[in-house]
PDB file of N, CA and C in Angstrom:
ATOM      1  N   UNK A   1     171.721 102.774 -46.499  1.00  0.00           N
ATOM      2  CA  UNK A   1     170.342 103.133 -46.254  1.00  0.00           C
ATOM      3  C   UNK A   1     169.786 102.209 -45.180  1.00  0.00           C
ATOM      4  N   UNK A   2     168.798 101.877 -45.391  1.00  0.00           N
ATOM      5  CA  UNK A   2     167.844 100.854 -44.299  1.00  0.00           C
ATOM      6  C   UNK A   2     167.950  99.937 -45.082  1.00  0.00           C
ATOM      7  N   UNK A   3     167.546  98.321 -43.674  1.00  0.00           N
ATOM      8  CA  UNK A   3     167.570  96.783 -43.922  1.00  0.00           C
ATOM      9  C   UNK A   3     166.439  96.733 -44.779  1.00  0.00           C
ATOM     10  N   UNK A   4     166.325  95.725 -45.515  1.00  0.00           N
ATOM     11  CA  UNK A   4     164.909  95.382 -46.159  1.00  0.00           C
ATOM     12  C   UNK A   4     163.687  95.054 -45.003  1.00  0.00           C
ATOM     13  N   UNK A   5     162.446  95.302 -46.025  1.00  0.00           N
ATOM     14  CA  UNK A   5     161.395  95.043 -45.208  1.00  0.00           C
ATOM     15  C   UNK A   5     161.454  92.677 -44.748  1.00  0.00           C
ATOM     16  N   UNK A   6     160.953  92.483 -43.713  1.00  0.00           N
ATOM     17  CA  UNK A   6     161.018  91.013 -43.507  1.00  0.00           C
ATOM     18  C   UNK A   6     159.765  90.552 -44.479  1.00  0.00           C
ATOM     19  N   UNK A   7     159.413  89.315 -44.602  1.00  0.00           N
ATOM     20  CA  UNK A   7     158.131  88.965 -45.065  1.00  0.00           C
ATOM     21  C   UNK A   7     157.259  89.316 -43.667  1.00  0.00           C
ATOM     22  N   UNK A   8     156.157  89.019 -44.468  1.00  0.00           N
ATOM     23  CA  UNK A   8     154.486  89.432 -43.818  1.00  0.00           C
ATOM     24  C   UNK A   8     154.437  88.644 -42.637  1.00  0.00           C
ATOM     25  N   UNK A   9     154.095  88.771 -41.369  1.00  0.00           N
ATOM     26  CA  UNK A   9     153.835  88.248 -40.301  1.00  0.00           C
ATOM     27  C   UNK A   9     152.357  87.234 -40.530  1.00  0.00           C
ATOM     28  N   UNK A  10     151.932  87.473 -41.092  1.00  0.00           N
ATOM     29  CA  UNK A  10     150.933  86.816 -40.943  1.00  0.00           C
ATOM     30  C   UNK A  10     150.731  85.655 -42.363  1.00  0.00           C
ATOM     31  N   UNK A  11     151.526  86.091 -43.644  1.00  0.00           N
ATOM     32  CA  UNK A  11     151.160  84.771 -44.362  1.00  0.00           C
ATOM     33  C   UNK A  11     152.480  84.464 -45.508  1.00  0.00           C
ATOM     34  N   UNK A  12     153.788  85.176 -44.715  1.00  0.00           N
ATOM     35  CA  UNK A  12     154.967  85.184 -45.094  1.00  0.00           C
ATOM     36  C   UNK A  12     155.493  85.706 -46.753  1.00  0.00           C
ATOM     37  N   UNK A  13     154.015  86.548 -46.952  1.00  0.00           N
ATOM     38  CA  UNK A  13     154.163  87.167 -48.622  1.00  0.00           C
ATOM     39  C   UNK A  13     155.256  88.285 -48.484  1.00  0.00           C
ATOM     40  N   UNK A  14     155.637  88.857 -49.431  1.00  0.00           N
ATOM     41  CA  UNK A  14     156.378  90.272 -50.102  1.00  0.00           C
ATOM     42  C   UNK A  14     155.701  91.411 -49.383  1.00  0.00           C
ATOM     43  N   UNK A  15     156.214  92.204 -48.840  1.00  0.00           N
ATOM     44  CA  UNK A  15     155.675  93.495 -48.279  1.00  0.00           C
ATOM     45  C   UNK A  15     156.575  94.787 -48.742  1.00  0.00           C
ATOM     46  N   UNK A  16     155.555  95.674 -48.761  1.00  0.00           N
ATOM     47  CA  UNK A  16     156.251  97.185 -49.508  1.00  0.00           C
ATOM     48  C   UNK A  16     155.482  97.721 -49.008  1.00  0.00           C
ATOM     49  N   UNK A  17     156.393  99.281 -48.903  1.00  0.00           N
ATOM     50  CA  UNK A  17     155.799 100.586 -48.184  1.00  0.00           C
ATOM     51  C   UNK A  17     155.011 100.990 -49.391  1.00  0.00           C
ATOM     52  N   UNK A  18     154.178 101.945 -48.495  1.00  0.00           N
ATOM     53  CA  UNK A  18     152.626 102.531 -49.261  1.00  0.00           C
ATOM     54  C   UNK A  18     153.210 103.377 -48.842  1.00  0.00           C
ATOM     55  N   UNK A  19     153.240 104.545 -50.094  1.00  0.00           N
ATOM     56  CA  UNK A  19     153.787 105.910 -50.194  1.00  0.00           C
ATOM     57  C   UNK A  19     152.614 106.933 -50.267  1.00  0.00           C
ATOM     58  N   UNK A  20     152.282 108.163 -49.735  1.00  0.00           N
ATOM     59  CA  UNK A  20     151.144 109.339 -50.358  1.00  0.00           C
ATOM     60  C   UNK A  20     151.504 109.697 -51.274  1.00  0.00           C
ATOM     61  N   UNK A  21     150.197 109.551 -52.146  1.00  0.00           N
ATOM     62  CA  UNK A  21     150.696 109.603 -53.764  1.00  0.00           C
ATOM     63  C   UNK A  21     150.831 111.258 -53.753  1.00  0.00           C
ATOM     64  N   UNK A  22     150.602 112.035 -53.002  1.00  0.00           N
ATOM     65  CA  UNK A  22     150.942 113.631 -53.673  1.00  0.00           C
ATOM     66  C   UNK A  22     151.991 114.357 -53.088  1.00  0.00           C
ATOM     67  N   UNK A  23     152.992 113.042 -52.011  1.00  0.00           N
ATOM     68  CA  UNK A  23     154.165 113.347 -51.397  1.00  0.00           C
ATOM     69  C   UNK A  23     155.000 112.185 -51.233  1.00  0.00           C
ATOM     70  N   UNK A  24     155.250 111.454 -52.425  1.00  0.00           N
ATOM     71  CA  UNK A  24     156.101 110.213 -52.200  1.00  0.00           C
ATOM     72  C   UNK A  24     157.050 110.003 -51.339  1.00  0.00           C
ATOM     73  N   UNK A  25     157.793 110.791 -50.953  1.00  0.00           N
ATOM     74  CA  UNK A  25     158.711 111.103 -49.707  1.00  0.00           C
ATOM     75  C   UNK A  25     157.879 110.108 -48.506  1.00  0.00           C
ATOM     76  N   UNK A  26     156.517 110.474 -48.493  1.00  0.00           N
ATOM     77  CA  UNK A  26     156.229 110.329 -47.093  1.00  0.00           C
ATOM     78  C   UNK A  26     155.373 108.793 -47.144  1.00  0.00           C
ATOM     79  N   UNK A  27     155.859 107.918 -46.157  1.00  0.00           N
ATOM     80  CA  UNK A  27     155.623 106.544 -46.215  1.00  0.00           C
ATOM     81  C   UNK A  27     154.148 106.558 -45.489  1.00  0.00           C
ATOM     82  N   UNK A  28     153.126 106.071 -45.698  1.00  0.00           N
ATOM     83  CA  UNK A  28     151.657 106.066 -45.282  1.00  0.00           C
ATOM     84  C   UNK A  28     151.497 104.608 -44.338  1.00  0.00           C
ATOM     85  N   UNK A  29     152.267 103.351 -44.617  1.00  0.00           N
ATOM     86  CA  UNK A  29     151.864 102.721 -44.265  1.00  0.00           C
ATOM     87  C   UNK A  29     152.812 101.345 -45.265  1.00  0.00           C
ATOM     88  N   UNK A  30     152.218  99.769 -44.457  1.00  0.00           N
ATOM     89  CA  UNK A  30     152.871  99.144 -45.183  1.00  0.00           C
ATOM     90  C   UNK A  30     152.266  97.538 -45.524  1.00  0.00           C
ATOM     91  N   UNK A  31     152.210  97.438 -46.728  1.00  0.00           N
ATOM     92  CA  UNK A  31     150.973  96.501 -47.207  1.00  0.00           C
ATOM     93  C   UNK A  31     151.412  95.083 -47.783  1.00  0.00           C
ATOM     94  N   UNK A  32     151.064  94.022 -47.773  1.00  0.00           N
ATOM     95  CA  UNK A  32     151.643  92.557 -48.188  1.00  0.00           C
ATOM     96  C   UNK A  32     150.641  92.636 -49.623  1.00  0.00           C
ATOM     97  N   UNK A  33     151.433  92.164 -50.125  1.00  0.00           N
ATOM     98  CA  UNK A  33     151.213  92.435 -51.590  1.00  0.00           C
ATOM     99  C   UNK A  33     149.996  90.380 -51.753  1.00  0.00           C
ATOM    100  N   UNK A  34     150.710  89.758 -51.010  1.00  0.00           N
ATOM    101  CA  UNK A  34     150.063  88.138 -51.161  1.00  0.00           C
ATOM    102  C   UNK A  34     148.488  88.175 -50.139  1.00  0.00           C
ATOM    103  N   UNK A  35     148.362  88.427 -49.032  1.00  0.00           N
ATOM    104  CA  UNK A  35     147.601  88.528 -48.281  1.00  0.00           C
ATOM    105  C   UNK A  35     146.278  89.873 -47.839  1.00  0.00           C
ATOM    106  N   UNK A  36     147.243  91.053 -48.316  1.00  0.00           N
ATOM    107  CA  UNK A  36     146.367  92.320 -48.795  1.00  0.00           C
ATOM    108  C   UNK A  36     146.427  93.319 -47.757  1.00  0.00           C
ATOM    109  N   UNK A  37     147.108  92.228 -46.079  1.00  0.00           N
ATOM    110  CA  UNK A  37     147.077  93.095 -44.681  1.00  0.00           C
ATOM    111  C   UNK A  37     147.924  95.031 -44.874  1.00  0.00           C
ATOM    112  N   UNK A  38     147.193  95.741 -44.400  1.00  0.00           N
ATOM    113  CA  UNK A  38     147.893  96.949 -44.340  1.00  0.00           C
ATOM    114  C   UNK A  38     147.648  97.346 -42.987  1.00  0.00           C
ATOM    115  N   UNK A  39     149.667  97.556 -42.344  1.00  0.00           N
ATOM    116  CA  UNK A  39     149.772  98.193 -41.144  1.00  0.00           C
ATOM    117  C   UNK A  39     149.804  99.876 -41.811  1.00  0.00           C
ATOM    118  N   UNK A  40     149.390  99.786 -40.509  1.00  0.00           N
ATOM    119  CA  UNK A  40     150.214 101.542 -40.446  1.00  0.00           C
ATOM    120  C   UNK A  40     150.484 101.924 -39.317  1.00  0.00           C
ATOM    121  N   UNK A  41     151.092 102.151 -38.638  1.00  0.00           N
ATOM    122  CA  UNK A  41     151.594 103.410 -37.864  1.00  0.00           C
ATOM    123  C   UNK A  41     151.680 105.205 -37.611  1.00  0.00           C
ATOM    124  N   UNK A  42     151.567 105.638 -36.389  1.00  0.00           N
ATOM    125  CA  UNK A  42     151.473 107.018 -36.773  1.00  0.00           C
ATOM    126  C   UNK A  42     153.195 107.613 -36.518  1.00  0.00           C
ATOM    127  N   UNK A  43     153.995 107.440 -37.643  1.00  0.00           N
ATOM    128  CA  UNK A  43     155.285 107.158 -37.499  1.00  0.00           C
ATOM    129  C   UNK A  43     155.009 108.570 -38.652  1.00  0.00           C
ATOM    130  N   UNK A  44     155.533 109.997 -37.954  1.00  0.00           N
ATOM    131  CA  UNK A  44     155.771 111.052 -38.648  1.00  0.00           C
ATOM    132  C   UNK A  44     157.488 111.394 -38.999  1.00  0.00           C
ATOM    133  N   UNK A  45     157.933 112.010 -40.136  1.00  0.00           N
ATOM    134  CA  UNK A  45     159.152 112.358 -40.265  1.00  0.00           C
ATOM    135  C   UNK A  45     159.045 113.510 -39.639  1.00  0.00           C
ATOM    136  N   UNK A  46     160.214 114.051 -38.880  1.00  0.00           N
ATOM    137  CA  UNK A  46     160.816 114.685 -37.879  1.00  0.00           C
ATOM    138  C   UNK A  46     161.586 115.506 -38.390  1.00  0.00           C
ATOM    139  N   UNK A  47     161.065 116.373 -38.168  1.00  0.00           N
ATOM    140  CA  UNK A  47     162.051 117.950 -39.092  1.00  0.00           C
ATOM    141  C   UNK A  47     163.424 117.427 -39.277  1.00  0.00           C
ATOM    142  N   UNK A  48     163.965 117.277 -40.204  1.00  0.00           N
ATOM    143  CA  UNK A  48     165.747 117.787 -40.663  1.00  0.00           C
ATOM    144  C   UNK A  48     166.237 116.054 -40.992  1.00  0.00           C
ATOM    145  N   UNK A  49     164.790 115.393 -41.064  1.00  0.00           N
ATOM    146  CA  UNK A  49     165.119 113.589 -40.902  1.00  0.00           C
ATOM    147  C   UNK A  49     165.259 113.368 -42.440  1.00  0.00           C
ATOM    148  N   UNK A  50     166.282 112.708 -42.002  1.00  0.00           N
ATOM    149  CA  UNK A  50     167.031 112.412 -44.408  1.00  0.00           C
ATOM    150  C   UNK A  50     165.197 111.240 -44.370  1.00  0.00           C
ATOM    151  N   UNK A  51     164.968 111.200 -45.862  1.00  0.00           N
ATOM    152  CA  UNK A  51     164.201 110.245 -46.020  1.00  0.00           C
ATOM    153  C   UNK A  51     164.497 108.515 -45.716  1.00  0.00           C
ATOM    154  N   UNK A  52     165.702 108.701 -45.853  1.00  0.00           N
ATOM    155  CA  UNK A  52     166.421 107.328 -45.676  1.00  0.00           C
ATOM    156  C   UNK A  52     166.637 106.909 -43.868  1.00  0.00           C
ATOM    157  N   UNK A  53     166.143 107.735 -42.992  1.00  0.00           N
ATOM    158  CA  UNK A  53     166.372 107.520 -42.050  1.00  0.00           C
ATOM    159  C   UNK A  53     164.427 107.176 -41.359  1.00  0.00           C
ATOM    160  N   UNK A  54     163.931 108.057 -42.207  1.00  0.00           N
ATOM    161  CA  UNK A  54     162.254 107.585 -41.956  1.00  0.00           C
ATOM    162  C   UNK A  54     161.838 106.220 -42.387  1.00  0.00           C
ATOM    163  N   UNK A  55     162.476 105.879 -43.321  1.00  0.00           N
ATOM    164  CA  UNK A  55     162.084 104.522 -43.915  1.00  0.00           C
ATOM    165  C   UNK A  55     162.250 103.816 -42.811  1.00  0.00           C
ATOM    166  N   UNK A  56     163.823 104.044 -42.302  1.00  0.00           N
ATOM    167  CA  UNK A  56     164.204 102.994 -41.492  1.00  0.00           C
ATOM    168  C   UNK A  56     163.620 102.569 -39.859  1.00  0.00           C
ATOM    169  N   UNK A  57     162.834 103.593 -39.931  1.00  0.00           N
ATOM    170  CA  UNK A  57     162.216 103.256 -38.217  1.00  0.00           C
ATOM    171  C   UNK A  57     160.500 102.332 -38.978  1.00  0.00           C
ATOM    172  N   UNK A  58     160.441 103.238 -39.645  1.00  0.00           N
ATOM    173  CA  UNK A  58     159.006 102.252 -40.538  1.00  0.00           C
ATOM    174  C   UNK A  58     159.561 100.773 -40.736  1.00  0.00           C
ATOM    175  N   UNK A  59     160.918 100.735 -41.213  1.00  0.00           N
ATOM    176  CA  UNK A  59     161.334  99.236 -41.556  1.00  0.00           C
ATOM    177  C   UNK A  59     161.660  98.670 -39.865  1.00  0.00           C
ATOM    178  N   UNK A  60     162.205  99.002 -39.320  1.00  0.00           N
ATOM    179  CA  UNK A  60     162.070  98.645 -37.286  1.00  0.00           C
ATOM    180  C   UNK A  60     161.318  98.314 -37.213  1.00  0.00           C
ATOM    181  N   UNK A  61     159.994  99.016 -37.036  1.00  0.00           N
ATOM    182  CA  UNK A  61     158.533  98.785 -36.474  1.00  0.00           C
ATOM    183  C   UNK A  61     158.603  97.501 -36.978  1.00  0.00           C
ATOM    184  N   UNK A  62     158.048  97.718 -38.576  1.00  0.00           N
ATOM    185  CA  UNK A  62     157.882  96.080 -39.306  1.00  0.00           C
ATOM    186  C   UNK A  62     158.441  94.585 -38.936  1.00  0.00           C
ATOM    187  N   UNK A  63     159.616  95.215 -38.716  1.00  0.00           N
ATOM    188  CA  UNK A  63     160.592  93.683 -39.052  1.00  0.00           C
ATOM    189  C   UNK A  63     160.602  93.354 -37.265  1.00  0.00           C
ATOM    190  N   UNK A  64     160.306  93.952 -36.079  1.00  0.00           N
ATOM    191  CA  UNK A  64     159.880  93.534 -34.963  1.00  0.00           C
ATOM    192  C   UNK A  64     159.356  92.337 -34.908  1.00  0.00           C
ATOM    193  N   UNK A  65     159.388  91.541 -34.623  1.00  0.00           N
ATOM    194  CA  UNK A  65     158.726  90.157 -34.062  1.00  0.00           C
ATOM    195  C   UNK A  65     158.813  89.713 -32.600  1.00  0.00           C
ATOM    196  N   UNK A  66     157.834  89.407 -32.241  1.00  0.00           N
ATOM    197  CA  UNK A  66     158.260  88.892 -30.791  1.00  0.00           C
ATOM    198  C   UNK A  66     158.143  87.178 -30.569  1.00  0.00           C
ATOM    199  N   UNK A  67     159.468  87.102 -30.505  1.00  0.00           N
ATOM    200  CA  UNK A  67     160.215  85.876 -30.599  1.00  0.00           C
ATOM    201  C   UNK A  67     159.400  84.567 -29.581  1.00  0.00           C
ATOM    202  N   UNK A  68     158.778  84.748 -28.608  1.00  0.00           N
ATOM    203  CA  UNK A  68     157.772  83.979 -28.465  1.00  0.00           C
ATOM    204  C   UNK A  68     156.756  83.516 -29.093  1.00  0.00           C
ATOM    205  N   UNK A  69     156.421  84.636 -30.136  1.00  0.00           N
ATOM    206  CA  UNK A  69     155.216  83.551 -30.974  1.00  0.00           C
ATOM    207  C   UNK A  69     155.680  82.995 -32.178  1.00  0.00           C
ATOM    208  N   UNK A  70     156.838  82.865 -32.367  1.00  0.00           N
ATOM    209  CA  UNK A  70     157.306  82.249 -33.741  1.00  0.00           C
ATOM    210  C   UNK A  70     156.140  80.878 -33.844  1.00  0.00           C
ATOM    211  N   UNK A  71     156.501  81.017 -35.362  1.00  0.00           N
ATOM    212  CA  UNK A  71     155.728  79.548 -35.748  1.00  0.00           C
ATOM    213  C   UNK A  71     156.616  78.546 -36.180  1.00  0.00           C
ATOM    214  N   UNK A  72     156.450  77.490 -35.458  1.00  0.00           N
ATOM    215  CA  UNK A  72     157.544  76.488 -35.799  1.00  0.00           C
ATOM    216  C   UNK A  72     157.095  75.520 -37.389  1.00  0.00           C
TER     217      UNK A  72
END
């Protein structure tokens, strides 16, 4: 399937996808459970796309960092 989500960019908590509750299939967005931040993206599944392959561009987006602003 897809890599795990990374911790939170902003306060290094637990993060999990936010699902639509009347189509769990479909990922809404993605929220730090320690800090409360919710991204979202307008990241639609694509006709004939396994669910396991939508997660995984939602998990891309996320786990992106740009390696210049690390915090030392």
């Amino acid at each position: 399937m897809s890599e795990e989500l990374r911790l939170c960019p902003f306060c290094n908590g637990k993060a999990i996808f936010v699902r639509d509750p009347e189509d769990m299939a479909e990922i809404t967005g993605i929220y730090c459970l320690a800090c409360k931040a919710y991204v979202k993206w307008n990241i639609q599944p694509v006709k004939r796309e396994t669910f396991g392959e939508t997660q995984s561009r939602w998990t891309e987006k996320w786990n992106r960092r740009d390696e210049s602003c690390k915090q030392s």
